[in-house]
N, C-alpha and C. Protein backbone atom coordinates (compact mmCIF):
# COMPACT_ATOMS: atom_id res chain seq x y z
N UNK A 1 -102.05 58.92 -22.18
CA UNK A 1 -100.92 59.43 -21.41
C UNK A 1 -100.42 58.34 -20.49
N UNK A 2 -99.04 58.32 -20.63
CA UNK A 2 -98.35 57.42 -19.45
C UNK A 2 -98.10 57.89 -18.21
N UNK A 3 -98.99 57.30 -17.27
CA UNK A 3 -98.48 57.21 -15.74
C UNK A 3 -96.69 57.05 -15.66
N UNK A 4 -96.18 57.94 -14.70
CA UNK A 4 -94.81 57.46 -14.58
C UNK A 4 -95.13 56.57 -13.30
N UNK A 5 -93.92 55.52 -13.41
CA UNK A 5 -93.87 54.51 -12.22
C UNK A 5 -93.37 55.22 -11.03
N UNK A 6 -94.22 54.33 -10.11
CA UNK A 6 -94.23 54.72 -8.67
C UNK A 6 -92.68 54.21 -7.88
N UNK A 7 -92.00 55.65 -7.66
CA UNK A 7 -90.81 55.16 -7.03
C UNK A 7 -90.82 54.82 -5.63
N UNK A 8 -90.00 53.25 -5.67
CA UNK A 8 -89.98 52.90 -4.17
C UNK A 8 -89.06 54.08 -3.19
N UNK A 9 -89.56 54.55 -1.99
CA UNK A 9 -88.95 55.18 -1.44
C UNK A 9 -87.90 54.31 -0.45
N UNK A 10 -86.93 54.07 -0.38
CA UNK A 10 -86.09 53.17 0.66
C UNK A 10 -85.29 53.87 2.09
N UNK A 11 -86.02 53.30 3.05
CA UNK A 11 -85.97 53.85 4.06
C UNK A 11 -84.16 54.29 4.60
N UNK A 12 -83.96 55.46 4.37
CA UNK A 12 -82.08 55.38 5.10
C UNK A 12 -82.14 55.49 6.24
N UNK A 13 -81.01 54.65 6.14
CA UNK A 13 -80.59 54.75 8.02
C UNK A 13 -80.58 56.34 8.32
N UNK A 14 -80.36 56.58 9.57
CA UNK A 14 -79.83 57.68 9.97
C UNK A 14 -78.45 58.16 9.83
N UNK A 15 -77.13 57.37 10.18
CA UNK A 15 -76.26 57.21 9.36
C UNK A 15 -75.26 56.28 9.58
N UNK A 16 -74.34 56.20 8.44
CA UNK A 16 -73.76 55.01 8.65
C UNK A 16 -72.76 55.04 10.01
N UNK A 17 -72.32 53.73 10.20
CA UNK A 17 -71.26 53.52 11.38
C UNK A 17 -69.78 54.20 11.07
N UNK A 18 -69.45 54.40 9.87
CA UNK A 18 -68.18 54.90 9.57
C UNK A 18 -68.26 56.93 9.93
N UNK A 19 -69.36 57.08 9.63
CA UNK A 19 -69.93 58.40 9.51
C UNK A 19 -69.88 58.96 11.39
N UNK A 20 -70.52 58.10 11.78
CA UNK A 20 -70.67 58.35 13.29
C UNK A 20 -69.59 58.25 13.98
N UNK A 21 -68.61 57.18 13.56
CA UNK A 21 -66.98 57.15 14.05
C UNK A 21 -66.53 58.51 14.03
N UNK A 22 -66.58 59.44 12.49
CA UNK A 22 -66.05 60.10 12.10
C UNK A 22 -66.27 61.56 12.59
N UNK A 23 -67.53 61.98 12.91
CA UNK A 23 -68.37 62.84 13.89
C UNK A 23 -67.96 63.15 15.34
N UNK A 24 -67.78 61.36 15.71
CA UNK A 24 -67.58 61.42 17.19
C UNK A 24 -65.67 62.13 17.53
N UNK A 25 -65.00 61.24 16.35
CA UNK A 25 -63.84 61.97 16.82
C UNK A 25 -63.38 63.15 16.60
N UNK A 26 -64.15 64.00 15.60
CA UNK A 26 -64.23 65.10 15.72
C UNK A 26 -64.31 66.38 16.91
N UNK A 27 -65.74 65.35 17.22
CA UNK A 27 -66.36 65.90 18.56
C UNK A 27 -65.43 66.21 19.61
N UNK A 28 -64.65 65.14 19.96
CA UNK A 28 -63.39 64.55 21.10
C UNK A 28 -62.61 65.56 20.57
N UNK A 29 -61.99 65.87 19.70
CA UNK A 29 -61.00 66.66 19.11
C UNK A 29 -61.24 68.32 19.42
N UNK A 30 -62.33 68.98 19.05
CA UNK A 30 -62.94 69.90 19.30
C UNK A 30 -63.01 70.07 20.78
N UNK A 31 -63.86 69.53 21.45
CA UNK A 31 -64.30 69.64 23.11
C UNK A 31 -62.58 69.61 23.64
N UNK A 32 -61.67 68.75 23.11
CA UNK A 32 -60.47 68.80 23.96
C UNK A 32 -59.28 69.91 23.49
N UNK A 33 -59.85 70.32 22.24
CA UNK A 33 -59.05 71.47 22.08
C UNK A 33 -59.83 72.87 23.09
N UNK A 34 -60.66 72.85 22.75
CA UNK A 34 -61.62 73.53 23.99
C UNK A 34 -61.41 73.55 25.38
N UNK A 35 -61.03 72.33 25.53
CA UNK A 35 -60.90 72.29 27.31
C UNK A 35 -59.28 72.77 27.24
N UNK A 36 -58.34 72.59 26.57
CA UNK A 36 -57.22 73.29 26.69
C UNK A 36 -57.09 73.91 26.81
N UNK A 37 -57.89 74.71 25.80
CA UNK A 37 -57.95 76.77 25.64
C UNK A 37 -58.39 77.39 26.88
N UNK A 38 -59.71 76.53 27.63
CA UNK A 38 -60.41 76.71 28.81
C UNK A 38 -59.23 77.03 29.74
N UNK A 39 -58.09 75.96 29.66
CA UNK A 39 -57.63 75.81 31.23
C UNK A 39 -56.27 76.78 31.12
N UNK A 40 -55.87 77.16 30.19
CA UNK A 40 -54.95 78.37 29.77
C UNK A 40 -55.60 79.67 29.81
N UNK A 41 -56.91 79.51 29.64
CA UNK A 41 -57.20 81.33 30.05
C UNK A 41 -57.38 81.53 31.44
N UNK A 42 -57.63 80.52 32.35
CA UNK A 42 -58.01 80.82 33.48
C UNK A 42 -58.61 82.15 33.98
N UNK A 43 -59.88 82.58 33.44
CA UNK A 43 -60.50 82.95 33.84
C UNK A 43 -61.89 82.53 33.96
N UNK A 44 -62.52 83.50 35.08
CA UNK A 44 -63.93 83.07 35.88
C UNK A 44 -65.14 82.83 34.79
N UNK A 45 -64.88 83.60 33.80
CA UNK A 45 -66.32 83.38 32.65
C UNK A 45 -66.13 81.99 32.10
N UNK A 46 -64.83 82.03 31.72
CA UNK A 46 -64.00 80.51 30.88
C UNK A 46 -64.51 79.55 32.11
N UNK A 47 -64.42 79.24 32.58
CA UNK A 47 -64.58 78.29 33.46
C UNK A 47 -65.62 77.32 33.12
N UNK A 48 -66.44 77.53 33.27
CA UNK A 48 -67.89 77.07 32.53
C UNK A 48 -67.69 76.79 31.31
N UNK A 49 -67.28 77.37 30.60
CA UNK A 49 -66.87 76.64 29.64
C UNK A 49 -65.77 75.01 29.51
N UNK A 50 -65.27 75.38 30.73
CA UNK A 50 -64.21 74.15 30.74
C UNK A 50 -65.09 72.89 31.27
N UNK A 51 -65.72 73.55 32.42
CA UNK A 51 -66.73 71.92 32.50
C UNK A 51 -66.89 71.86 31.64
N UNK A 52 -67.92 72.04 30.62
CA UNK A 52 -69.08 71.88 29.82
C UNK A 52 -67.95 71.17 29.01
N UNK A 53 -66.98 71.20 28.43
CA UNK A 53 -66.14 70.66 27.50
C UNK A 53 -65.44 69.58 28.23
N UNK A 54 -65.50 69.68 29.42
CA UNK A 54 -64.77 68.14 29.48
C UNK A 54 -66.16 67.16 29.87
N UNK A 55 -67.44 67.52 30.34
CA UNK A 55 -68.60 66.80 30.25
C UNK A 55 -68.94 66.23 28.87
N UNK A 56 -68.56 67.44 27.58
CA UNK A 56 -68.73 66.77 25.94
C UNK A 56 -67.56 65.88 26.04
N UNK A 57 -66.33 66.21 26.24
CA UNK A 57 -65.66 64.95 25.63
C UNK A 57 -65.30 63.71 26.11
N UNK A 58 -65.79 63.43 27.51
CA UNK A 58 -66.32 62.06 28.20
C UNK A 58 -67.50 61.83 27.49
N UNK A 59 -69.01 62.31 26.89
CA UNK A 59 -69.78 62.09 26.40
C UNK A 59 -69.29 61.33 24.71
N UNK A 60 -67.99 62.58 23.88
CA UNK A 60 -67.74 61.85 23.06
C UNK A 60 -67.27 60.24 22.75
N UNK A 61 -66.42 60.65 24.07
CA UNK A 61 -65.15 59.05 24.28
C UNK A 61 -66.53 57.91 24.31
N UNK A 62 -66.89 57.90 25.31
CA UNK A 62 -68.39 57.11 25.20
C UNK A 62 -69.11 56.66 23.98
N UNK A 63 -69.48 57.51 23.28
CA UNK A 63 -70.10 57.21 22.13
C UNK A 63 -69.33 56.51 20.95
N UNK A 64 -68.21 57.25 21.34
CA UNK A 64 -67.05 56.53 19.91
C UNK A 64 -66.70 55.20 20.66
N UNK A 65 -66.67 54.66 21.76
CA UNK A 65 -66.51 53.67 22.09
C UNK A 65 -67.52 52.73 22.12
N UNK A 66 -68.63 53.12 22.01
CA UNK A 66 -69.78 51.99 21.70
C UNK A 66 -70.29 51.89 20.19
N UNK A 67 -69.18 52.52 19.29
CA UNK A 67 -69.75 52.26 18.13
C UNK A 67 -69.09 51.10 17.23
N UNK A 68 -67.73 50.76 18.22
CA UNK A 68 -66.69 49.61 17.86
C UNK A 68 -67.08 48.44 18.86
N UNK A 69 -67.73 47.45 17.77
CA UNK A 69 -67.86 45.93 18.56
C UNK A 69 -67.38 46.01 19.54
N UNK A 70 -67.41 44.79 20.15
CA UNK A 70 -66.65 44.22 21.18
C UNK A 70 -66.03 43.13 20.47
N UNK A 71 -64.80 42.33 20.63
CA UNK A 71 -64.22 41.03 19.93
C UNK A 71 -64.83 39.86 21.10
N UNK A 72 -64.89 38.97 20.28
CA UNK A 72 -65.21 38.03 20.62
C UNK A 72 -64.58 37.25 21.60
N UNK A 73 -64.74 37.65 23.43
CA UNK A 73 -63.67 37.06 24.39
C UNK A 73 -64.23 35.50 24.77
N UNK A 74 -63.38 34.73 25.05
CA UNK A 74 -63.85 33.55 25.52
C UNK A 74 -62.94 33.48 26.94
N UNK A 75 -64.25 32.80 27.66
CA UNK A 75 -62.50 32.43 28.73
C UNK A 75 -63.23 30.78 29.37
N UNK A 76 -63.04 30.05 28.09
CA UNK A 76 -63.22 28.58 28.65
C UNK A 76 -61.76 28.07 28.41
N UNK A 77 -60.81 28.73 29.07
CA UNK A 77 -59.49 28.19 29.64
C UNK A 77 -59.62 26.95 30.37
């Protein structure tokens, strides 16, 4: 009887950089449609909800902003 060969398992990332772009602006999109809805119902329960959504989408902006390099600045002017 033939042994079947031992498959290499290859470690995946968690996920790619295009993937996480794509997540994050979601995120931003969501939380700020959220905080809109928040600040048009104006009411006392909503409220809490409106922090909490503008705390996610400073958290998003953040994240989607550290997932794009930085360019390469020089300043030997």
């Amino acid at each position: 009887m033939n042994k079947p060969l031992p498959v290499k398992k290859v470690p995946r990332p968690n996920r790619s950089v295009v993937t996480q772009r794509n997540v994050a602006k979601a995120g931003m999109g969501v939380s700020l449609g959220v905080l809109v809805w928040t600040a048009m119902a104006r009411s006392r329960k909503v409220m809490r909800y409106h922090t909490l959504a503008g705390v996610a989408l400073l958290g998003f902006t953040v994240w989607h902003l550290t997932l794009y390099r930085a360019r390469n600045k020089t300043f030997d002017e």
